[in-house]
C-alpha atoms as a PDB file:
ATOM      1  CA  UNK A   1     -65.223  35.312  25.292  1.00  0.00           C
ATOM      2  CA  UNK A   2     -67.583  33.276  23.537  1.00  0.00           C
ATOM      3  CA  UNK A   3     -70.620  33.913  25.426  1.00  0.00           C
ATOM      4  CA  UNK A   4     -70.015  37.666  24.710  1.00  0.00           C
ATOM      5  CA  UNK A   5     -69.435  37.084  21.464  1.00  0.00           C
ATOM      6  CA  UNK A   6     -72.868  35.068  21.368  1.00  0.00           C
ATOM      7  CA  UNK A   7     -74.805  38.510  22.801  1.00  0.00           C
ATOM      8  CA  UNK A   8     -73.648  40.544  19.783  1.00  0.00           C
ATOM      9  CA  UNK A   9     -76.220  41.281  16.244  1.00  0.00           C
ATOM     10  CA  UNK A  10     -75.237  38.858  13.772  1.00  0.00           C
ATOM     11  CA  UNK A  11     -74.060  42.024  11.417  1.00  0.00           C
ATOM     12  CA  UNK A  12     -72.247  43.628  14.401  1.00  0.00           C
ATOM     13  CA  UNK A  13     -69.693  40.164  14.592  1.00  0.00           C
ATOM     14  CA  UNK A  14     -69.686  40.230  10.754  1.00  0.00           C
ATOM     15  CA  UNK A  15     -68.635  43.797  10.263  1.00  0.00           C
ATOM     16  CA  UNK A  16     -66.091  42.741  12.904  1.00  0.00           C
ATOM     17  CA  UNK A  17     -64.794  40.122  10.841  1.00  0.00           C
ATOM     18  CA  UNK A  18     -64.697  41.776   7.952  1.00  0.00           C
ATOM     19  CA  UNK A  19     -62.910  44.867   9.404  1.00  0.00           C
ATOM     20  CA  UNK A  20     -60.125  42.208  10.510  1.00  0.00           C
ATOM     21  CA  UNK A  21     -60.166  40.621   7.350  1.00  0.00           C
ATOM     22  CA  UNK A  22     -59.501  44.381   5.626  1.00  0.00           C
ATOM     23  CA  UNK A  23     -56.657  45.035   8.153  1.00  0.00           C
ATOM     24  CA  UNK A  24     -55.219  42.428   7.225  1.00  0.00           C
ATOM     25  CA  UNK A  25     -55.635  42.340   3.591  1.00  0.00           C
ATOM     26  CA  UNK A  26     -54.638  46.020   3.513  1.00  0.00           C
ATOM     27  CA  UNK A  27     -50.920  44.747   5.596  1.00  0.00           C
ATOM     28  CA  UNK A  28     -50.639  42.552   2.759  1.00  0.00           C
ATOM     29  CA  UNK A  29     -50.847  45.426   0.196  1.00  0.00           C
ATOM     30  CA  UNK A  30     -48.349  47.661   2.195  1.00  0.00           C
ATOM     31  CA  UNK A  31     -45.834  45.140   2.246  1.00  0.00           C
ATOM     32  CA  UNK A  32     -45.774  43.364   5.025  1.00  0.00           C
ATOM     33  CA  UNK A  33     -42.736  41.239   5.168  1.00  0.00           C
ATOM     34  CA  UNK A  34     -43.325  38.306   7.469  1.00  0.00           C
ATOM     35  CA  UNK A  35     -42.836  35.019   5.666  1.00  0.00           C
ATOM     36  CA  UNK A  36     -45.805  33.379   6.930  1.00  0.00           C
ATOM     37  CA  UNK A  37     -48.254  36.157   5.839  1.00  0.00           C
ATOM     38  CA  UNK A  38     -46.877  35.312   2.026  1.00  0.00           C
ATOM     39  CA  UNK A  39     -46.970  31.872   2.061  1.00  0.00           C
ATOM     40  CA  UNK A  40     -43.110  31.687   2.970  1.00  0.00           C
ATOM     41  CA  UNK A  41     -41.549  28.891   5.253  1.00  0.00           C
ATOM     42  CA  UNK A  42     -42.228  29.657   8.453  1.00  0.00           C
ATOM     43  CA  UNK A  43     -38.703  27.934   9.906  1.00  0.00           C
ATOM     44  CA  UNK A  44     -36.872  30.153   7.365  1.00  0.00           C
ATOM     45  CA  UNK A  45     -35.530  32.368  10.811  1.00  0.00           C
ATOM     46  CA  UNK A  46     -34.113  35.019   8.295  1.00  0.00           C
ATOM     47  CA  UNK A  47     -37.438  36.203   7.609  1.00  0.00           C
ATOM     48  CA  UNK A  48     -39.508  35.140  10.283  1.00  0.00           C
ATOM     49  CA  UNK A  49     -39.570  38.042  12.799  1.00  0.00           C
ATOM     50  CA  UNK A  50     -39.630  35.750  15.721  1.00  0.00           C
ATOM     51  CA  UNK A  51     -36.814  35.895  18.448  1.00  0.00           C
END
């Protein structure tokens, strides 16, 4: 993974980076609800979309 990674232009890993950083960013501003994405406590199971 690395290694590929390590073949890429410097601005092609960025804009990758930054286009995850958006996605997520932009989740946040939709409302997504899971309690660790808003600082919540991850153990609080009502919240927390894990099994």
């Amino acid at each position: 993974m690395l290694s590929t990674i390590s073949h890429w232009p410097v601005a092609t890993v960025l804009e990758v980076l930054m286009g995850y950083g958006h996605a997520v960013l932009m989740q946040s501003l939709m409302g997504e609800t899971t309690a660790v994405a808003h600082g919540g406590n991850p153990q609080d199971r009502t919240a927390s979309p894990r099994p």
